[in-house]
N, C-alpha and C. Protein backbone atom coordinates (compact mmCIF):
# COMPACT_ATOMS: atom_id res chain seq x y z
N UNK A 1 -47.94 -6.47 -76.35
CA UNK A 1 -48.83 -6.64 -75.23
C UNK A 1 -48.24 -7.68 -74.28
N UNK A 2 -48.37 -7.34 -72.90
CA UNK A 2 -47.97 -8.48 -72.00
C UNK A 2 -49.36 -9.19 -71.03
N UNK A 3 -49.52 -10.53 -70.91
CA UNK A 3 -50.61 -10.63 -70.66
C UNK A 3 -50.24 -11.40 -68.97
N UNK A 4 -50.67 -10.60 -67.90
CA UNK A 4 -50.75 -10.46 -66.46
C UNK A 4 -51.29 -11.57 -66.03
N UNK A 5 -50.99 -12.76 -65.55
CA UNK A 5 -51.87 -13.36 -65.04
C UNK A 5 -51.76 -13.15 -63.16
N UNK A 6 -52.97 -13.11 -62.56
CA UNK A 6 -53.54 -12.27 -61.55
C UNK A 6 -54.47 -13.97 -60.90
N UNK A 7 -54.48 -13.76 -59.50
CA UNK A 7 -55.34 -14.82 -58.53
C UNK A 7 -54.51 -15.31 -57.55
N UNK A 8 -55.24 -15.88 -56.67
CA UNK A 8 -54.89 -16.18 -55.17
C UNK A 8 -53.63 -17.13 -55.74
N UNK A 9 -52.89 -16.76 -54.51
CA UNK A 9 -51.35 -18.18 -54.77
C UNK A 9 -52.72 -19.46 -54.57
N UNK A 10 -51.85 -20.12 -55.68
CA UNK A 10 -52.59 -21.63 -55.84
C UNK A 10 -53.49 -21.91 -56.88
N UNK A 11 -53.63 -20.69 -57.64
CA UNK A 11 -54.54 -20.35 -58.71
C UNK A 11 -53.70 -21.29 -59.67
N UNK A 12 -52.75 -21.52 -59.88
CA UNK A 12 -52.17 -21.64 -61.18
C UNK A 12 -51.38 -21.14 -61.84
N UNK A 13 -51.11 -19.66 -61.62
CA UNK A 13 -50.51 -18.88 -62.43
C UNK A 13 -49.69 -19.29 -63.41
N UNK A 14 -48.23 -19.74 -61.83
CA UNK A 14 -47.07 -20.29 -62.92
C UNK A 14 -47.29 -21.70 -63.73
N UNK A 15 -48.11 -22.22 -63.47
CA UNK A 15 -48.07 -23.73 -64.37
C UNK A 15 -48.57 -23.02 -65.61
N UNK A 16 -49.76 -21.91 -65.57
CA UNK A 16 -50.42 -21.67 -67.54
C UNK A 16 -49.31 -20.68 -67.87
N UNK A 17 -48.74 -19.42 -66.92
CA UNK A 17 -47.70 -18.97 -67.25
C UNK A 17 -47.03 -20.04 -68.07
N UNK A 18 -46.35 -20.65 -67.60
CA UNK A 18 -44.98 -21.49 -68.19
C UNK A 18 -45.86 -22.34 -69.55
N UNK A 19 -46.75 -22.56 -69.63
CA UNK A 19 -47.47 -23.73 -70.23
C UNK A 19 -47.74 -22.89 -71.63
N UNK A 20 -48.32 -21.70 -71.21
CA UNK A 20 -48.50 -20.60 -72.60
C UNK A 20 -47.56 -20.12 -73.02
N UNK A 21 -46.92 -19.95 -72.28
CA UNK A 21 -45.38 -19.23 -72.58
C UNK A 21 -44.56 -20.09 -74.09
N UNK A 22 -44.27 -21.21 -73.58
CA UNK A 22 -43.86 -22.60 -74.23
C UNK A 22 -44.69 -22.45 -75.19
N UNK A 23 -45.99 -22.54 -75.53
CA UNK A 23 -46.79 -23.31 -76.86
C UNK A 23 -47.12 -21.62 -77.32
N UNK A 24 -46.85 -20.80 -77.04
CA UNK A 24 -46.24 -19.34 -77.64
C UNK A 24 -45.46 -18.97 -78.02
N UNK A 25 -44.07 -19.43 -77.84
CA UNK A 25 -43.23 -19.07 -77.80
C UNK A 25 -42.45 -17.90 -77.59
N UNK A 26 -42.95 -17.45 -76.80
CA UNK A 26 -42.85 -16.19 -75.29
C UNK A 26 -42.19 -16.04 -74.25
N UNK A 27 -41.36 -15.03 -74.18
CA UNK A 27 -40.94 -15.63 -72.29
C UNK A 27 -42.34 -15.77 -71.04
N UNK A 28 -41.76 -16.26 -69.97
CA UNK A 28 -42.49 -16.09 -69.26
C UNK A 28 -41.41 -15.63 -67.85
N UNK A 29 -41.89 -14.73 -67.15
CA UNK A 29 -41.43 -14.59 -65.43
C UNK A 29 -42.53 -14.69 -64.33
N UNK A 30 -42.12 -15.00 -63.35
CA UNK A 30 -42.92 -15.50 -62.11
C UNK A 30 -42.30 -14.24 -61.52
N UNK A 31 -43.44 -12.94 -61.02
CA UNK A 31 -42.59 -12.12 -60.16
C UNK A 31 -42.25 -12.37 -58.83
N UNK A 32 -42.95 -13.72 -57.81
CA UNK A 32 -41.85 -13.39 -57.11
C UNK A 32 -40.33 -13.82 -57.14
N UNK A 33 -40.19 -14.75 -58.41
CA UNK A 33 -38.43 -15.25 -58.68
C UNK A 33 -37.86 -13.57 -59.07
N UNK A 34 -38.60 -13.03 -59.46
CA UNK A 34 -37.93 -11.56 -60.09
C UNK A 34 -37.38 -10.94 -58.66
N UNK A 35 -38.28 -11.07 -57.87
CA UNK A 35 -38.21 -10.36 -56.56
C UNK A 35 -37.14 -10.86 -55.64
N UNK A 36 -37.15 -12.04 -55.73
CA UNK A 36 -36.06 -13.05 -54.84
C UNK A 36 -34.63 -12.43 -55.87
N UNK A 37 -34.08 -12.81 -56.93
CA UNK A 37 -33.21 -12.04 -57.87
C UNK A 37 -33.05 -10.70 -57.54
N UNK A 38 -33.79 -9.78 -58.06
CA UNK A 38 -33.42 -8.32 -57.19
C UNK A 38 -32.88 -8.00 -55.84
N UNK A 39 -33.82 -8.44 -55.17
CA UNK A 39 -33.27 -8.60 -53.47
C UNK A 39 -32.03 -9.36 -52.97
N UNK A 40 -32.06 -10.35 -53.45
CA UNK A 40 -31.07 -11.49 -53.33
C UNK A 40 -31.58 -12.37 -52.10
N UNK A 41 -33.15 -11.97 -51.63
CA UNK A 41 -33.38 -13.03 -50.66
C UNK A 41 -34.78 -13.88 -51.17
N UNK A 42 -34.73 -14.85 -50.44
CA UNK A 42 -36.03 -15.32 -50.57
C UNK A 42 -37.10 -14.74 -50.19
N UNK A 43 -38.42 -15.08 -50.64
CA UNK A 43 -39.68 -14.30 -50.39
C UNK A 43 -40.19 -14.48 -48.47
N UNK A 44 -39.96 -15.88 -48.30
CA UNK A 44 -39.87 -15.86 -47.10
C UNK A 44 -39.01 -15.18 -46.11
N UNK A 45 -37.84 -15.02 -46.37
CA UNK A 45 -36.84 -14.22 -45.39
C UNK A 45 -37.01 -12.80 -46.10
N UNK A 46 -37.73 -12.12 -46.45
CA UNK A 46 -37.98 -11.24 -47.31
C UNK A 46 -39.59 -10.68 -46.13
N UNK A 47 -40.39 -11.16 -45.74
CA UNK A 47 -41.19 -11.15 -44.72
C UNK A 47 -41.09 -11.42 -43.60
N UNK A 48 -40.16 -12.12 -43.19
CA UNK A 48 -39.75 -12.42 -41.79
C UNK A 48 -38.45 -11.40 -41.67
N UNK A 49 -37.71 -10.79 -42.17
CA UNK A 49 -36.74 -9.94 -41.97
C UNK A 49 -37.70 -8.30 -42.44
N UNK A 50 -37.91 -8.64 -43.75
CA UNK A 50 -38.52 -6.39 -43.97
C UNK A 50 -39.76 -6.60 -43.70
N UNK A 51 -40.63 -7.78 -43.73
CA UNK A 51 -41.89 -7.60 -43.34
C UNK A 51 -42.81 -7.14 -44.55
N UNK A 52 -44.17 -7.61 -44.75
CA UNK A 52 -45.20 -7.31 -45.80
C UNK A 52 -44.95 -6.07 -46.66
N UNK A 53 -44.94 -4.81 -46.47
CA UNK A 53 -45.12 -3.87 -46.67
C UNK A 53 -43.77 -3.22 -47.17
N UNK A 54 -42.47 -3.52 -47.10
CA UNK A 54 -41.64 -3.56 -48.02
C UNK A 54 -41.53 -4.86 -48.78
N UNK A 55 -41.97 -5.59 -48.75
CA UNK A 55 -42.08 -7.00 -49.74
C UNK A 55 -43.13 -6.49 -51.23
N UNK A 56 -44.39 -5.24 -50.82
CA UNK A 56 -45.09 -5.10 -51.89
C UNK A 56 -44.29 -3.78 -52.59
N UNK A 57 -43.67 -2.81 -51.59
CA UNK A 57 -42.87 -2.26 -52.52
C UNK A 57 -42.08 -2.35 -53.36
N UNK A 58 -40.92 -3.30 -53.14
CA UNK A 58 -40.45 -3.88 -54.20
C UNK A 58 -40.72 -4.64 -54.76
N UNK A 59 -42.24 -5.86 -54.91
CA UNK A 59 -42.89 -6.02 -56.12
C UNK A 59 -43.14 -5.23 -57.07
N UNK A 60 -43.88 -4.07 -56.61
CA UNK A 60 -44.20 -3.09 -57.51
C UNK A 60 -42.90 -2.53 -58.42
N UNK A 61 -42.09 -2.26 -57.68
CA UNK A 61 -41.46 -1.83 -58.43
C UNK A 61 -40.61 -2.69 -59.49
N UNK A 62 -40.33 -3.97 -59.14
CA UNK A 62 -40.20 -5.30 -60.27
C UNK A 62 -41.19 -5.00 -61.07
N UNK A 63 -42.14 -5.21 -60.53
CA UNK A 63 -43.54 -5.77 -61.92
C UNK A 63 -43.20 -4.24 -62.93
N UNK A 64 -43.21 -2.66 -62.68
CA UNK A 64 -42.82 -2.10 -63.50
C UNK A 64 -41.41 -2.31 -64.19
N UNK A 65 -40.26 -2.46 -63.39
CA UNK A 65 -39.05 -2.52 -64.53
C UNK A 65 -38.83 -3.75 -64.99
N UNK A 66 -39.88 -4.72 -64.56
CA UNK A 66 -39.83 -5.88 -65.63
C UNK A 66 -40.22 -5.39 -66.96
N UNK A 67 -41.55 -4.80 -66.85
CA UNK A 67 -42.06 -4.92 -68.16
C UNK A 67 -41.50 -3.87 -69.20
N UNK A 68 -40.85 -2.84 -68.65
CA UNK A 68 -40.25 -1.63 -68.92
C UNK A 68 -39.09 -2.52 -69.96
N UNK A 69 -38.75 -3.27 -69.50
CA UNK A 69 -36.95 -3.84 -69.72
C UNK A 69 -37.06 -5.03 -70.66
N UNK A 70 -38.64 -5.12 -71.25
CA UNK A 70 -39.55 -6.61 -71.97
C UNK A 70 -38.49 -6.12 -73.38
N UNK A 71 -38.45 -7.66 -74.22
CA UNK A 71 -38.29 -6.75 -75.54
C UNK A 71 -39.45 -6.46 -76.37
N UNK A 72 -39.17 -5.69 -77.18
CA UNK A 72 -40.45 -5.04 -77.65
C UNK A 72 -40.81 -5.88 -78.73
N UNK A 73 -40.25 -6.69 -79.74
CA UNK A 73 -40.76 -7.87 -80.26
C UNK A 73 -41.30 -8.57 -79.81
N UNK A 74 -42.28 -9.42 -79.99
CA UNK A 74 -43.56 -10.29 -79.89
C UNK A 74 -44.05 -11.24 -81.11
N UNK A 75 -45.11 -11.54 -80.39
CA UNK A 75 -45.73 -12.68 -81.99
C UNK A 75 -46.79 -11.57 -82.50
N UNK A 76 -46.17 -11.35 -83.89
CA UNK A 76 -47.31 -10.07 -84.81
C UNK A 76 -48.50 -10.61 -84.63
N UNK A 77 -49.26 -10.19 -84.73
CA UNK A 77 -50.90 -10.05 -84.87
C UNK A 77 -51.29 -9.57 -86.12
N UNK A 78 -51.93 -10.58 -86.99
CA UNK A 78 -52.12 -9.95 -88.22
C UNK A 78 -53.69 -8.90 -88.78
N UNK A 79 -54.16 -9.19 -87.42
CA UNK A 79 -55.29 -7.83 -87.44
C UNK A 79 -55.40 -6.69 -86.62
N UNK A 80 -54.96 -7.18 -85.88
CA UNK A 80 -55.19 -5.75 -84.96
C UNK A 80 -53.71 -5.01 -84.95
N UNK A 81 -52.49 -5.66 -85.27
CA UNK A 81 -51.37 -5.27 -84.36
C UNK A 81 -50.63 -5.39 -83.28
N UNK A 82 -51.53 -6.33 -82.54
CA UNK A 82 -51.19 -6.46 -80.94
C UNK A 82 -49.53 -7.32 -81.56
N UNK A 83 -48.80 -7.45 -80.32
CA UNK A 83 -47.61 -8.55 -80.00
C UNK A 83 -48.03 -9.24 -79.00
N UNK A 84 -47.95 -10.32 -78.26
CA UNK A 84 -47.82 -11.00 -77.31
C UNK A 84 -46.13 -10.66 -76.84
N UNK A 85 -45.64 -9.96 -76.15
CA UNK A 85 -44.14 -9.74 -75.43
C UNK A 85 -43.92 -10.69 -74.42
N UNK A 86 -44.90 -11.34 -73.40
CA UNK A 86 -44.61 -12.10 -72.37
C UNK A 86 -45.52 -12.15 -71.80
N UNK A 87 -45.47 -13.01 -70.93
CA UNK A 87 -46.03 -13.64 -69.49
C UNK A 87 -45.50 -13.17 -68.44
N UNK A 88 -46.72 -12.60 -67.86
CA UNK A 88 -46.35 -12.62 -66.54
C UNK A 88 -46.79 -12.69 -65.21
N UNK A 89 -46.98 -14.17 -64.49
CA UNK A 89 -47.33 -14.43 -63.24
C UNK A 89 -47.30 -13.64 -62.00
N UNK A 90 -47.88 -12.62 -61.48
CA UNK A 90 -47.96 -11.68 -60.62
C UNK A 90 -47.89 -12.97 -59.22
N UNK A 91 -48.12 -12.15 -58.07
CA UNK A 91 -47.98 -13.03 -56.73
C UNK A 91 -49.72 -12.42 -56.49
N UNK A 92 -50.07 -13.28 -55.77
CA UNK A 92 -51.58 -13.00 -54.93
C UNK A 92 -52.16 -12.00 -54.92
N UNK A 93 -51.20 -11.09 -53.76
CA UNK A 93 -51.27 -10.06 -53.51
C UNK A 93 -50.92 -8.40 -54.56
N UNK A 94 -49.89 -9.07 -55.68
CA UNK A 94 -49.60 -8.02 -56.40
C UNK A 94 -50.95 -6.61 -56.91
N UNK A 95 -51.79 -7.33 -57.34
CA UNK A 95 -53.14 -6.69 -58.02
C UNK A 95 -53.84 -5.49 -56.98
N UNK A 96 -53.72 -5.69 -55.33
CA UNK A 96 -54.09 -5.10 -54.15
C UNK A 96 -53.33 -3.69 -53.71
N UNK A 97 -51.90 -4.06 -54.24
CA UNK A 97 -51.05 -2.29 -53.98
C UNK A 97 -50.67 -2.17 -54.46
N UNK A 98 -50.34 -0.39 -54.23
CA UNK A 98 -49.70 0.02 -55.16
C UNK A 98 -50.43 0.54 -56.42
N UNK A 99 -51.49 0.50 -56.74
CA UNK A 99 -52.02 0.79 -58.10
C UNK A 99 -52.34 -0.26 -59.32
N UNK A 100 -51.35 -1.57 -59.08
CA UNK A 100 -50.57 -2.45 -59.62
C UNK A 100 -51.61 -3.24 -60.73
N UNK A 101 -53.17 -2.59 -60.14
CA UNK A 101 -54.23 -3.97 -60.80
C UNK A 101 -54.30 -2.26 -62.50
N UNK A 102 -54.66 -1.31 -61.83
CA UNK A 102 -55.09 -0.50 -62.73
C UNK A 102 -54.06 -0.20 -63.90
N UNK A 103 -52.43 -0.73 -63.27
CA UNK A 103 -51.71 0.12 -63.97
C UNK A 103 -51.34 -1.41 -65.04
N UNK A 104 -51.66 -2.85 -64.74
CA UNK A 104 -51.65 -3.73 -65.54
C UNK A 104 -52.64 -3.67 -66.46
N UNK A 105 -53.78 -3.21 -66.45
CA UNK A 105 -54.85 -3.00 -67.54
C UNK A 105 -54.68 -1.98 -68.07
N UNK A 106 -53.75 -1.18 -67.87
CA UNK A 106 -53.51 0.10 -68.57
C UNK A 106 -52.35 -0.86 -69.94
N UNK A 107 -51.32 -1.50 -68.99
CA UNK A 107 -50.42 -1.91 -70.11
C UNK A 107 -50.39 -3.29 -70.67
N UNK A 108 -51.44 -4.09 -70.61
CA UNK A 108 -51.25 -5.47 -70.90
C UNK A 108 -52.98 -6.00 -70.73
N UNK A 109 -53.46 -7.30 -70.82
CA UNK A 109 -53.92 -8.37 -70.35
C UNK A 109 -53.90 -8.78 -69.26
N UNK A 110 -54.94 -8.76 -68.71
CA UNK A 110 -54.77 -9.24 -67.17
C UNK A 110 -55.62 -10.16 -67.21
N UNK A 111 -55.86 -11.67 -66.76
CA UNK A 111 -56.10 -12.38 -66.49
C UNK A 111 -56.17 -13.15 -65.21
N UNK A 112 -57.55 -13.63 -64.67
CA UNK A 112 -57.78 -13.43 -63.50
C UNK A 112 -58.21 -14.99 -63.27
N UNK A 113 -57.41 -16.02 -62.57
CA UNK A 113 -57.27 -17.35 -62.70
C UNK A 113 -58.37 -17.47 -61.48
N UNK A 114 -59.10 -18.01 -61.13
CA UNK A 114 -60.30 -17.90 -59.78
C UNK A 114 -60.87 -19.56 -59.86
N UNK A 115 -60.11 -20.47 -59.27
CA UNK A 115 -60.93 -21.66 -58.54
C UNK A 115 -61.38 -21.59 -57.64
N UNK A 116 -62.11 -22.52 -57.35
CA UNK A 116 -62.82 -22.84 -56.12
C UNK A 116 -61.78 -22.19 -54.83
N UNK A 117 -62.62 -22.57 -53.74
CA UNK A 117 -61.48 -22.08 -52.41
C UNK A 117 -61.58 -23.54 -52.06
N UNK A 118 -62.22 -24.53 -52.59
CA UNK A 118 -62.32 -25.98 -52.23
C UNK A 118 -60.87 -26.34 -52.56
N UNK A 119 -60.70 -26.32 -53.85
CA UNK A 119 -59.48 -26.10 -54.84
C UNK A 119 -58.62 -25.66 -54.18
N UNK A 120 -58.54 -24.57 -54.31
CA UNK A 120 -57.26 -23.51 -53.41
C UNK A 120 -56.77 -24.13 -52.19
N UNK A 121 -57.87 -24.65 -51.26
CA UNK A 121 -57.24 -25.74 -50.52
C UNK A 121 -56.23 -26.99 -50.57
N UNK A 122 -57.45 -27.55 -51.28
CA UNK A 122 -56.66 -28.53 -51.89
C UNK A 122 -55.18 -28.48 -52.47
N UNK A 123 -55.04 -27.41 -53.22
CA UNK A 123 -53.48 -27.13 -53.84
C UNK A 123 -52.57 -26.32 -52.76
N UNK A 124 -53.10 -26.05 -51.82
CA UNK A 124 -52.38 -25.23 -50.83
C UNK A 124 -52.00 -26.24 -49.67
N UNK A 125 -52.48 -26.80 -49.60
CA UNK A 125 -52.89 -27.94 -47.86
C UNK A 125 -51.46 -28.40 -47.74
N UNK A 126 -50.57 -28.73 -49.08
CA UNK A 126 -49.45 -29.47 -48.65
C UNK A 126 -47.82 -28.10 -48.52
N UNK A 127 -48.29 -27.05 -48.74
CA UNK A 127 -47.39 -26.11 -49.30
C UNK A 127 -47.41 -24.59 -48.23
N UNK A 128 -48.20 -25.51 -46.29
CA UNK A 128 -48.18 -24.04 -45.95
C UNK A 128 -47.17 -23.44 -45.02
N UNK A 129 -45.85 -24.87 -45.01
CA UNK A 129 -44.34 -23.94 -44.67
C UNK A 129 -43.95 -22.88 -45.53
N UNK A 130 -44.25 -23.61 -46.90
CA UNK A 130 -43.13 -22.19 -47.95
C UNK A 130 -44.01 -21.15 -47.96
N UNK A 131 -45.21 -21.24 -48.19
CA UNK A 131 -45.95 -19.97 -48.45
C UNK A 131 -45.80 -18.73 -46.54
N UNK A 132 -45.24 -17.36 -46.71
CA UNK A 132 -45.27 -16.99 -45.13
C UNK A 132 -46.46 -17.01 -44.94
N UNK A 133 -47.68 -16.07 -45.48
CA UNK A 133 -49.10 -15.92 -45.74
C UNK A 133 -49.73 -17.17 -44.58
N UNK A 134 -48.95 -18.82 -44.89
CA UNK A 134 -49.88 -19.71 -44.72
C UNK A 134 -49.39 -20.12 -43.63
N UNK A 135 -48.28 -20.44 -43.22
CA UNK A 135 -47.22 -21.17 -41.89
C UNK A 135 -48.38 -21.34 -40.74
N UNK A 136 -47.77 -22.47 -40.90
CA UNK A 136 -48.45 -23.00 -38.99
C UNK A 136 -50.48 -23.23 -39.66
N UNK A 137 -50.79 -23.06 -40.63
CA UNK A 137 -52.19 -23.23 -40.51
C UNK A 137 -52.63 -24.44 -40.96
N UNK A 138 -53.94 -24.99 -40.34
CA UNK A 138 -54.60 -25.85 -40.22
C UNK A 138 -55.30 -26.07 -41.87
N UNK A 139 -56.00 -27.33 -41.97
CA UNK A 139 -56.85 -27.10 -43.27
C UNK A 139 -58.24 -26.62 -43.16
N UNK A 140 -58.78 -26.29 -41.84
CA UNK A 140 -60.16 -24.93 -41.40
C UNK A 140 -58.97 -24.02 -41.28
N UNK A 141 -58.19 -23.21 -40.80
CA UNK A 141 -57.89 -22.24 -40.79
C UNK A 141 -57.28 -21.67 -42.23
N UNK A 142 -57.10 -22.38 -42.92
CA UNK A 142 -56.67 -22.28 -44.28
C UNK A 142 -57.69 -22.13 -45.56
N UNK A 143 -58.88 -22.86 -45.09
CA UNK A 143 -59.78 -22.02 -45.38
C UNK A 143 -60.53 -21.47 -45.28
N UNK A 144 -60.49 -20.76 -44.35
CA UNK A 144 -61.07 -19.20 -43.24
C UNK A 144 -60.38 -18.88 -43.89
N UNK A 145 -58.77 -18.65 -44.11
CA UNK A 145 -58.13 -17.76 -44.56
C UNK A 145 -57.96 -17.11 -45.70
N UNK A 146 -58.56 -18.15 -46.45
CA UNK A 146 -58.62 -17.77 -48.16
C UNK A 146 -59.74 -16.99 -48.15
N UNK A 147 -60.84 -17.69 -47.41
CA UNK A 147 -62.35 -17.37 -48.05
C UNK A 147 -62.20 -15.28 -47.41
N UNK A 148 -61.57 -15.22 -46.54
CA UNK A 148 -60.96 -13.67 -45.76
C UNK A 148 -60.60 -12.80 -46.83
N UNK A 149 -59.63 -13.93 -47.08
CA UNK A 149 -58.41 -12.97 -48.14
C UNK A 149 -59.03 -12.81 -49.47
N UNK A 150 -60.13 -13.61 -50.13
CA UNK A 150 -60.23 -13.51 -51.47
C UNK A 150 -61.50 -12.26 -51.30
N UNK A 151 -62.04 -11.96 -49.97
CA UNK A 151 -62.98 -10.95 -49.96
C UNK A 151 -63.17 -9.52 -49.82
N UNK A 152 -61.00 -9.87 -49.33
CA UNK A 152 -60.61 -8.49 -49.18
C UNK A 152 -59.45 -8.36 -50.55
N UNK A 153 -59.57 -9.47 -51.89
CA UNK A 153 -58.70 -9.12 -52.92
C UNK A 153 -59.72 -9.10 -54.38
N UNK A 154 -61.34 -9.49 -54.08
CA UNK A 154 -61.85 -9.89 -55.13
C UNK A 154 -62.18 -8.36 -55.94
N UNK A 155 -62.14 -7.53 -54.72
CA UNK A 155 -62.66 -6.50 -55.73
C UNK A 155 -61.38 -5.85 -56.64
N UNK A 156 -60.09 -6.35 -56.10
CA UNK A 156 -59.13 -5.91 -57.41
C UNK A 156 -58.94 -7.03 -58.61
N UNK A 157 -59.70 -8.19 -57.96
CA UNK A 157 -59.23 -9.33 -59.03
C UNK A 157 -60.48 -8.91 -59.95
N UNK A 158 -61.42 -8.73 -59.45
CA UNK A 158 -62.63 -8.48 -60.25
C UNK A 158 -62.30 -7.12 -61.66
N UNK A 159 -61.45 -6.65 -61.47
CA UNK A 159 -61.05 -5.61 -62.52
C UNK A 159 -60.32 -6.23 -63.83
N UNK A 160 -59.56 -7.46 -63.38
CA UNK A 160 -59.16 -8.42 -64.51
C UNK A 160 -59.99 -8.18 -66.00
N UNK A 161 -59.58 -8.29 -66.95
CA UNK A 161 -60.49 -8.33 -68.08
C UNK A 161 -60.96 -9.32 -69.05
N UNK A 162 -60.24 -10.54 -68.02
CA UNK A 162 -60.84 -11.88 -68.15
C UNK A 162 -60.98 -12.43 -67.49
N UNK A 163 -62.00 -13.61 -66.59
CA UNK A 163 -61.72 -14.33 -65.57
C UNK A 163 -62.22 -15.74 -65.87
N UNK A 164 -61.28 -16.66 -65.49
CA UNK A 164 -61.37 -17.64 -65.70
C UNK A 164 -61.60 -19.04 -64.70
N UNK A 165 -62.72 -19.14 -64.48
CA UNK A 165 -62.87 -20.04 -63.21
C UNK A 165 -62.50 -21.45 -63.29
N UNK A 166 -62.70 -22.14 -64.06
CA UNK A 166 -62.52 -23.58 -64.60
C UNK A 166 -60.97 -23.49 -64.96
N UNK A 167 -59.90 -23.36 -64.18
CA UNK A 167 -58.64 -24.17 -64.44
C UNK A 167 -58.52 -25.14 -64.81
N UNK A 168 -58.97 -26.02 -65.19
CA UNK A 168 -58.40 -26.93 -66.23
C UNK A 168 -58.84 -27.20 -67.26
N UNK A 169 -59.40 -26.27 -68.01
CA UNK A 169 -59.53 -26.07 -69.54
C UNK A 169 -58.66 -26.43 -70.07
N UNK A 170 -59.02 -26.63 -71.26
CA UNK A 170 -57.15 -27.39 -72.39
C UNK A 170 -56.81 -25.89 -72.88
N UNK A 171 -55.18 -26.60 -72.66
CA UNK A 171 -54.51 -25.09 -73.32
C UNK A 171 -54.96 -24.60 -74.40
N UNK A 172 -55.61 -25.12 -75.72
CA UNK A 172 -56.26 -24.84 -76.83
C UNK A 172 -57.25 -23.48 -76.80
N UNK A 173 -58.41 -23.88 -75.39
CA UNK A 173 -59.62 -23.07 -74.89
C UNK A 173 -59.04 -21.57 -74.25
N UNK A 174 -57.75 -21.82 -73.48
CA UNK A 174 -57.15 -20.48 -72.84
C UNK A 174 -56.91 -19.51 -73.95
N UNK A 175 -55.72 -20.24 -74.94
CA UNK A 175 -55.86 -19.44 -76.01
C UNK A 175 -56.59 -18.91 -76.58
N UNK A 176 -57.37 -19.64 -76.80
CA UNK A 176 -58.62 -19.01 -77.53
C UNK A 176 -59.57 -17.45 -76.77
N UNK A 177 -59.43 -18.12 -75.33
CA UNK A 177 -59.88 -17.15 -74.83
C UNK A 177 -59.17 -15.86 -74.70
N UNK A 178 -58.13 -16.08 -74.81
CA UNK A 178 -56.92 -15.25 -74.51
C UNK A 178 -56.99 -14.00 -76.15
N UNK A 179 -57.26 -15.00 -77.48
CA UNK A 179 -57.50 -14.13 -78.63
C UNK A 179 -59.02 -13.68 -78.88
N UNK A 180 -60.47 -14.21 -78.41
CA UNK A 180 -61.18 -13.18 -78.22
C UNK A 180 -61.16 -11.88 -77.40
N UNK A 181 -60.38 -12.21 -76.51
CA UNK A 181 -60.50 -11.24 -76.07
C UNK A 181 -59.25 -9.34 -76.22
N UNK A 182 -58.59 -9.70 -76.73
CA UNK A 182 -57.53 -9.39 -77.51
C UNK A 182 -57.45 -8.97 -78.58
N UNK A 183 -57.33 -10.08 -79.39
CA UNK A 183 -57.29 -10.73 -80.70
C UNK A 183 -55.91 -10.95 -80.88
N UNK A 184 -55.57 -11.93 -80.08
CA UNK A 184 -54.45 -12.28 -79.84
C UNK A 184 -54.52 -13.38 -81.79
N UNK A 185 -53.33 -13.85 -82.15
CA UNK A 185 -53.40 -14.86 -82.65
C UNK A 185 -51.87 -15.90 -82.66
């Protein structure tokens, strides 16, 4: 099993990515480093040169031959069978095209990281050169922009089959949540 983690950039992803990954002993990938690697460009010159809409095509098509190319060993599960194979930090937008939210609950765990947009601010406010999404915006226009964007992404985040609002739970509680719901161990 690979378990998806899914939510607005700023959610967290890659910090519990990397954080579970480690006290799992799991890989973990961040797809857009997968994407920057494939392409050979950055995510930013990757939107300012092909523009949005080839940027989600070749996500999609990463996020499948990532997991395609996973090894198939994992941490056994001594009741159900499951493996844990990896982590994997989707981008914002991944869950919205392409199919990408239905076809992760088809093959994995999806996990749906959802703070505040107070939050989301807050972790975004200093970071809105690198992000393209954010450039040039204010901290009201930044969050106009979230509160926009999470209304036109909640109904794919909402398909997640866990959601987790309180980011900063101890890694102990994720897990845990991570094996009820699963039965991960």
């Amino acid at each position: 099993m690979v378990i998806f983690l899914v939510g607005f950039m700023g959610s967290g992803k890659n910090w519990w990515g990397n954080t579970l990954a480690e006290r799992l002993g799991i890989p973990f990938f961040d797809l857009d480093k997968e994407v920057e690697i494939v392409t050979g460009m950055e995510i930013v010159s990757i939107f300012r040169e092909k523009g949005e809409a080839f940027f989600r095509e070749k996500e999609t098509e990463v996020l499948k031959s990532l997991y395609h190319n996973l090894p198939v060993k994992g941490i056994p599960n001594d009741s159900a069978g499951y493996s844990v194979r990896a982590i994997i930090a989707t981008g914002g937008g991944t869950p919205c095209s392409g199919g990408n939210m239905q076809w992760m609950n088809q093959h994995g765990l999806t996990v749906w990281l959802n703070p505040s947009i107070t939050e989301l601010v807050g972790r975004l406010e200093k970071e809105t050169e690198k992000r393209p999404l954010l450039k040039g915006k204010t901290v009201e226009e930044l969050a106009l922009f979230i509160e926009k964007k999470l209304e036109e992404r909640n109904p794919f985040y909402n398909l997640a089959k866990i959601e987790i609002k309180n980011t900063h739970i101890a890694v102990e509680e994720f897990i845990n949540l991570l094996h009820n719901a699963s039965d991960i161990h």
